[in-house]
N, C-alpha and C. Protein backbone atom coordinates (compact mmCIF):
# COMPACT_ATOMS: atom_id res chain seq x y z
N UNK A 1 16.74 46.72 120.03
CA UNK A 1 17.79 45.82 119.67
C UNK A 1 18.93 45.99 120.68
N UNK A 2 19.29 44.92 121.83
CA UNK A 2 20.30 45.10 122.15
C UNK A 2 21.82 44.54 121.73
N UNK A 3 22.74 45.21 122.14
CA UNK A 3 23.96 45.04 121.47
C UNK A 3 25.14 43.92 122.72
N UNK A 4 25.36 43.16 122.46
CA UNK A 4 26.15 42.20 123.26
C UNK A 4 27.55 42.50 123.15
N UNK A 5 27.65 43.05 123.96
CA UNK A 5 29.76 43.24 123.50
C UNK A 5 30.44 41.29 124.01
N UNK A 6 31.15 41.29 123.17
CA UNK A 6 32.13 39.93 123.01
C UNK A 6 33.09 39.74 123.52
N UNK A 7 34.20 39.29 124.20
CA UNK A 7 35.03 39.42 123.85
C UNK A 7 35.98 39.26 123.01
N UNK A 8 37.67 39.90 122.93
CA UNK A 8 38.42 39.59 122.36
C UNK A 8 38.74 37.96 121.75
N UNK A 9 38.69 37.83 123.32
CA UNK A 9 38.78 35.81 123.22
C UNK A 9 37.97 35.14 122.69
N UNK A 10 36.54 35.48 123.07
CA UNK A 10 35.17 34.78 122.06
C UNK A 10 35.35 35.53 120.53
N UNK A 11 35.53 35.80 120.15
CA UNK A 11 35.66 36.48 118.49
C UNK A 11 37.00 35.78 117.91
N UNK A 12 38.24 35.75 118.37
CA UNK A 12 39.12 35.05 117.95
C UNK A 12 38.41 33.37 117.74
N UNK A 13 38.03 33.24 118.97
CA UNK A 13 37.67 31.17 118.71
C UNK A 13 36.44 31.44 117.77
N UNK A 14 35.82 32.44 117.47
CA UNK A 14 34.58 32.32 116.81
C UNK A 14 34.93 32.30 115.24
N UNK A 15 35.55 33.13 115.11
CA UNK A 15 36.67 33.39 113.47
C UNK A 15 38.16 33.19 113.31
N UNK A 16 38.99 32.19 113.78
CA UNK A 16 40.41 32.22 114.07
C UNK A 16 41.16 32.43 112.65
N UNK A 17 40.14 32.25 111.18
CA UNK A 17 40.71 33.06 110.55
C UNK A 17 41.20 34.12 110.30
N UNK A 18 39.85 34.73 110.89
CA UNK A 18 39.69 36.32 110.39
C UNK A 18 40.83 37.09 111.06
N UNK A 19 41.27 36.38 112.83
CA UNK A 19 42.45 37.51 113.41
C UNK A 19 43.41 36.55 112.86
N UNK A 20 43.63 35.53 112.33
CA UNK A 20 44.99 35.11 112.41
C UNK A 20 45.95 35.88 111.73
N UNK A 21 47.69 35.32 112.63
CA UNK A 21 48.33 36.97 112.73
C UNK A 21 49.65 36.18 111.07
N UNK A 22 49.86 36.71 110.45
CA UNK A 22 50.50 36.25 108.90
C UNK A 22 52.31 35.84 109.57
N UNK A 23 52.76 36.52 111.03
CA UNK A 23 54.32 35.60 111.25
C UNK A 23 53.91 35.57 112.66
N UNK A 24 54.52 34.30 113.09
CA UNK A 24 54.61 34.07 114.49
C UNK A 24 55.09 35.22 115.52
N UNK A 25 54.16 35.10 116.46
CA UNK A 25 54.25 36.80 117.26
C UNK A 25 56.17 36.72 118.27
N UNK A 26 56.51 37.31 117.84
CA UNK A 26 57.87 38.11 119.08
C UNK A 26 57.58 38.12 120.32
N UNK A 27 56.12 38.38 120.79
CA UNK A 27 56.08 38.49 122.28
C UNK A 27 56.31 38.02 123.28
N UNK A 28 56.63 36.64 123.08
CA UNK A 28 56.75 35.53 124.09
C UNK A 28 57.65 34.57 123.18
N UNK A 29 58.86 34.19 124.67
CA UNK A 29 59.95 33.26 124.00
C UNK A 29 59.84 31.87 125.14
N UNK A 30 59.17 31.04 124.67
CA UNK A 30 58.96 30.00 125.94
C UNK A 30 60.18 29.48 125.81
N UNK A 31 60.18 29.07 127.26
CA UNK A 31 61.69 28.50 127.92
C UNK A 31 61.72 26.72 128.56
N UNK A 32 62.45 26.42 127.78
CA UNK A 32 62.22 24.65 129.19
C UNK A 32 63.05 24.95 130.10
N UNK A 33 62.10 25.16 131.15
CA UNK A 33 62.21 25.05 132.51
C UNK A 33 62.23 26.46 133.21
N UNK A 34 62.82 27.42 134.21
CA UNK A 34 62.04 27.90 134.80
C UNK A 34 63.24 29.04 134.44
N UNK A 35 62.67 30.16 134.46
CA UNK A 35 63.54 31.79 134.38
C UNK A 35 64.69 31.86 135.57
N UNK A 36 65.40 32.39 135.75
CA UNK A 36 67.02 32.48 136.71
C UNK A 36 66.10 33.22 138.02
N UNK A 37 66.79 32.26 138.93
CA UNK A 37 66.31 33.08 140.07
C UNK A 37 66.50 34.72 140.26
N UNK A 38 65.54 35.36 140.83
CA UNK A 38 65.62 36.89 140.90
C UNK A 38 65.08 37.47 139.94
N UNK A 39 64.88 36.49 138.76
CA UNK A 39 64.47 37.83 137.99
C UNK A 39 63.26 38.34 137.74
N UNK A 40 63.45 39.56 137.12
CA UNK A 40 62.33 40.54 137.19
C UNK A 40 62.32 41.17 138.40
N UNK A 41 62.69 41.40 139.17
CA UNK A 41 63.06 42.11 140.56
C UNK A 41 62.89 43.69 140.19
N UNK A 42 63.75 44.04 138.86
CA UNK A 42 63.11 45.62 138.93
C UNK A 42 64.09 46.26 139.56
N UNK A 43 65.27 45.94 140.18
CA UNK A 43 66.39 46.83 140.51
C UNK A 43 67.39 45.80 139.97
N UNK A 44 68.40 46.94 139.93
CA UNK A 44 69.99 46.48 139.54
C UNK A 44 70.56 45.91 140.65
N UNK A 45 71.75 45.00 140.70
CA UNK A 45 72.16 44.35 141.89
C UNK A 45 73.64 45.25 141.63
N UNK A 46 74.20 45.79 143.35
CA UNK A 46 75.37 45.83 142.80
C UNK A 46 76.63 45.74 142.13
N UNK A 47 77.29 45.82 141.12
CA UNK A 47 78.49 45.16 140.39
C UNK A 47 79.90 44.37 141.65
N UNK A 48 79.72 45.48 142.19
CA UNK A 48 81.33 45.35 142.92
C UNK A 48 80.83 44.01 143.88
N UNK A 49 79.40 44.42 144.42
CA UNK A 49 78.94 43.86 145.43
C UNK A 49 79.00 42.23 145.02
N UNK A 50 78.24 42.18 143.89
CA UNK A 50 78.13 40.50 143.28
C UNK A 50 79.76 40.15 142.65
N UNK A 51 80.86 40.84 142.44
CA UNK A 51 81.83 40.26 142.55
C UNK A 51 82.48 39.85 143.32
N UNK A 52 82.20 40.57 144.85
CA UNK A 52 82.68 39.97 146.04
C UNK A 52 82.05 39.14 146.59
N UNK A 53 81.02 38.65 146.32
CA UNK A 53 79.96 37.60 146.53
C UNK A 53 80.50 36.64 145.88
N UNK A 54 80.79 36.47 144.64
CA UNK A 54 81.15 35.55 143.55
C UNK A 54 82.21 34.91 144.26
N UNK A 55 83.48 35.61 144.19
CA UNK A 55 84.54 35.21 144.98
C UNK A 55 84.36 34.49 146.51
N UNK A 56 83.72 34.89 147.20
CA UNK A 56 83.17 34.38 148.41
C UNK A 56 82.77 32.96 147.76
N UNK A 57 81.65 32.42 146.98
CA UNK A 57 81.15 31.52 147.24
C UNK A 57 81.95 30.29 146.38
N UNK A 58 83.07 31.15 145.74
CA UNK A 58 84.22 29.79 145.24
C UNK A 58 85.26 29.79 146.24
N UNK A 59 85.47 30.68 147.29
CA UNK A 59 86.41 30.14 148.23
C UNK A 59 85.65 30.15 149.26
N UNK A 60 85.28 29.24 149.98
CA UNK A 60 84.27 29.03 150.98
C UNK A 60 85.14 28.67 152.37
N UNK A 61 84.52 29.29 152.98
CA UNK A 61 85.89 29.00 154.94
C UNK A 61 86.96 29.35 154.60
N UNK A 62 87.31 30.47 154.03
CA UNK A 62 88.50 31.52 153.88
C UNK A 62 88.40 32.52 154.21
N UNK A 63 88.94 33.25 155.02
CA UNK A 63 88.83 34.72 155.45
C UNK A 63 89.41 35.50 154.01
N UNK A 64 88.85 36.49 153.97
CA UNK A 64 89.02 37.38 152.97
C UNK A 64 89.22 38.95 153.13
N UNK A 65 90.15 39.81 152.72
CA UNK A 65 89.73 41.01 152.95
C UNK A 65 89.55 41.46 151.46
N UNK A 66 88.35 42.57 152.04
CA UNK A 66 87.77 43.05 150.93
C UNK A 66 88.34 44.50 150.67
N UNK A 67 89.01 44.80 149.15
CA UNK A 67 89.72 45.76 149.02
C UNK A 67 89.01 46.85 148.18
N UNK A 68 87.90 47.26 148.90
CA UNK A 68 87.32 48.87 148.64
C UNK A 68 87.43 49.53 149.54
N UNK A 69 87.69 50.83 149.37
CA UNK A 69 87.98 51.80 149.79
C UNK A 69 86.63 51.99 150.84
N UNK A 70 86.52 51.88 152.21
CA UNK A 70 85.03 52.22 152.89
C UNK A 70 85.68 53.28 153.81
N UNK A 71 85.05 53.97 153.60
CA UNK A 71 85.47 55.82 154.41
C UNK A 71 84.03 56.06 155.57
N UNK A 72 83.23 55.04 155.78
CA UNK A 72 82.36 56.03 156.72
C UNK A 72 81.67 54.66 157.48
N UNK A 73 80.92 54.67 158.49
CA UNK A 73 80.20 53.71 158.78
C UNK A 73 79.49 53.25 158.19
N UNK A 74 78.73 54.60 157.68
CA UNK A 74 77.49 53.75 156.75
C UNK A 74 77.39 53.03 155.49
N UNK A 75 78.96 53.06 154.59
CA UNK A 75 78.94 52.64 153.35
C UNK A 75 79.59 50.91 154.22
N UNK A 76 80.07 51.11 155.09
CA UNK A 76 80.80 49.72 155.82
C UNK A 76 79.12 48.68 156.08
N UNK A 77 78.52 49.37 156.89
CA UNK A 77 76.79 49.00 157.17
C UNK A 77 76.36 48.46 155.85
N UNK A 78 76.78 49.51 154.84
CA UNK A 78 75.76 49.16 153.63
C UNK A 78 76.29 48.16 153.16
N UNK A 79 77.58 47.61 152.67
CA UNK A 79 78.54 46.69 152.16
C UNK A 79 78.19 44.94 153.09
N UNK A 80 78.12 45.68 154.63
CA UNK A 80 77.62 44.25 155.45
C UNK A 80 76.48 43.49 155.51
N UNK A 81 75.83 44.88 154.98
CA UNK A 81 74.32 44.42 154.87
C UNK A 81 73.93 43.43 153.54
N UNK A 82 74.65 43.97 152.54
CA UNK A 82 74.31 43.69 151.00
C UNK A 82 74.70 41.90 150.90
N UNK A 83 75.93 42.16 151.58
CA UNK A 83 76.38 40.04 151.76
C UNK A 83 76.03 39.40 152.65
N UNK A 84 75.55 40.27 153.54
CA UNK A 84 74.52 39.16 154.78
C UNK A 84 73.19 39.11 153.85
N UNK A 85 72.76 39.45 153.27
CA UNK A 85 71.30 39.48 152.91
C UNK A 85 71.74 38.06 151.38
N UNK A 86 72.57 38.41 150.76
CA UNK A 86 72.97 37.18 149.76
C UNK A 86 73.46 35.67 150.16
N UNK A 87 74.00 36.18 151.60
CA UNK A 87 74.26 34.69 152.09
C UNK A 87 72.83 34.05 152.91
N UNK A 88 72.02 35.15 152.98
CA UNK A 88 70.65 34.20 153.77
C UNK A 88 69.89 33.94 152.84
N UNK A 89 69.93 34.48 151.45
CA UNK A 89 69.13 34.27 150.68
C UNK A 89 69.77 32.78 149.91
N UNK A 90 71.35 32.66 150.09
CA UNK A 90 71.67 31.21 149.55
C UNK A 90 71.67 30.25 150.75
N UNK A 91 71.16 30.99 151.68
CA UNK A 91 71.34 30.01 152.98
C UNK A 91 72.50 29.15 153.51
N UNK A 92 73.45 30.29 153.49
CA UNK A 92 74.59 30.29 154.12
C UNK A 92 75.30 31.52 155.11
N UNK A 93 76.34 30.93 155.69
CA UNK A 93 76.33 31.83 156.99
C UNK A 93 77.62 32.63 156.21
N UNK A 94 78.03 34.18 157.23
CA UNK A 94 78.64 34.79 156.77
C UNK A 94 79.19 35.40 157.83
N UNK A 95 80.51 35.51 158.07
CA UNK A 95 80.88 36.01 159.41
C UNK A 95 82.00 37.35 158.68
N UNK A 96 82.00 38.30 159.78
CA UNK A 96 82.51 39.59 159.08
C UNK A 96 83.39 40.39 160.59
N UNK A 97 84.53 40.67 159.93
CA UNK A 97 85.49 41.53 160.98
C UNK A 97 85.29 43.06 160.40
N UNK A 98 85.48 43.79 161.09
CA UNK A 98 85.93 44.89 160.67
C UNK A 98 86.26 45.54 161.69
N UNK A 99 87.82 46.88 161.75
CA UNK A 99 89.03 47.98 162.32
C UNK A 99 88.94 49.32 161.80
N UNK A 100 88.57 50.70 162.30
CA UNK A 100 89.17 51.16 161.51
C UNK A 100 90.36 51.71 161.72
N UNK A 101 90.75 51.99 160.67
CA UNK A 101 92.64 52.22 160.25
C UNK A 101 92.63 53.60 160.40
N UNK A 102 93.44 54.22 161.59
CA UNK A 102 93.89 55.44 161.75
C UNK A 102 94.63 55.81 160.96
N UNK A 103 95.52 55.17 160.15
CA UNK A 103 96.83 55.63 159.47
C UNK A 103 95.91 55.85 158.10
N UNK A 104 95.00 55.31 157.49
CA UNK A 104 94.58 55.74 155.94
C UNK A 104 93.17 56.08 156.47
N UNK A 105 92.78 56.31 157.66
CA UNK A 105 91.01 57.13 158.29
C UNK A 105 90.23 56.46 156.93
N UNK A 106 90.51 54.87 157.13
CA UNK A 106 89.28 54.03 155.62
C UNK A 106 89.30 52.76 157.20
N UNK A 107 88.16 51.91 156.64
CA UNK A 107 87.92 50.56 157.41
C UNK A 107 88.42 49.90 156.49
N UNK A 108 88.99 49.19 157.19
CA UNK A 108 89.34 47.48 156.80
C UNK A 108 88.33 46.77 157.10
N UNK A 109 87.77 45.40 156.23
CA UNK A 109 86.83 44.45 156.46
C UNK A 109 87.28 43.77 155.76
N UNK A 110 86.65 42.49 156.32
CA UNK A 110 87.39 40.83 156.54
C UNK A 110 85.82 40.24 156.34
N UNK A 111 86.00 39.05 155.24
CA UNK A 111 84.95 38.53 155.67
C UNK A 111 85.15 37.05 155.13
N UNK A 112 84.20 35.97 155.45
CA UNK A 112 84.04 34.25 155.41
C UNK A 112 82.57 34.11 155.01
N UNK A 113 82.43 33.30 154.06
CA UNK A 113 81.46 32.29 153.91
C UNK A 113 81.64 31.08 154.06
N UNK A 114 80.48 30.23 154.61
CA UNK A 114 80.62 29.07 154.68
C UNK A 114 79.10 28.22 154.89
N UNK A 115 79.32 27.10 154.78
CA UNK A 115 77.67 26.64 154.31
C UNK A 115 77.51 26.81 156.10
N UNK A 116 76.10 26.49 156.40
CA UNK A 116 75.44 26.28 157.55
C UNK A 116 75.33 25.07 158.44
């Protein structure tokens, strides 16, 4: 006698009594129309970072300086990097100054968005 394994899916359509579930399942919340861009990405986006983004993209062709404290090259790198990568991803351009300030040993940075 051999034994046929089924599946899950063929046994449900075969008896849809027998699994039916007694309240509509929680697992799934369908949506009209499509989930927010990015998501599910699986990392956090910076806070400070997407507020200076935010601001950027309601004043557009304004120079701006950005008032965090940047003490080293590499947090200046990391900060330039984070809004060049948001403005190519909205496909817009982003132009960026930056000095550093002998008198408070922090950088100053300046920056513009503007469409392409």
């Amino acid at each position: 006698m051999s034994t046929q394994l089924i599946s899950t899916e063929t046994q449900v359509h075969l008896a849809p009594r027998k699994f039916a579930m007694a309240e509509p399942s929680k697992l799934l919340t369908f949506l009209k129309g499509e989930p927010p861009v990015n998501a599910g990405k699986g990392r956090r986006r910076n806070p400070i970072i997407s507020e200076v983004y935010n601001a950027l993209i309601q004043n557009r062709n304004v120079w701006a300086h950005i008032n965090v404290p940047i003490t080293s090259k590499k947090e200046l790198a990391s900060i330039r990097a984070s809004v060049y990568a948001r403005a190519a991803k909205d496909n817009l351009l982003i132009q960026t100054s930056s000095l550093f300030n002998e008198k408070t040993k922090m950088y100053d940075f300046w920056v513009m968005l503007s469409n392409r």
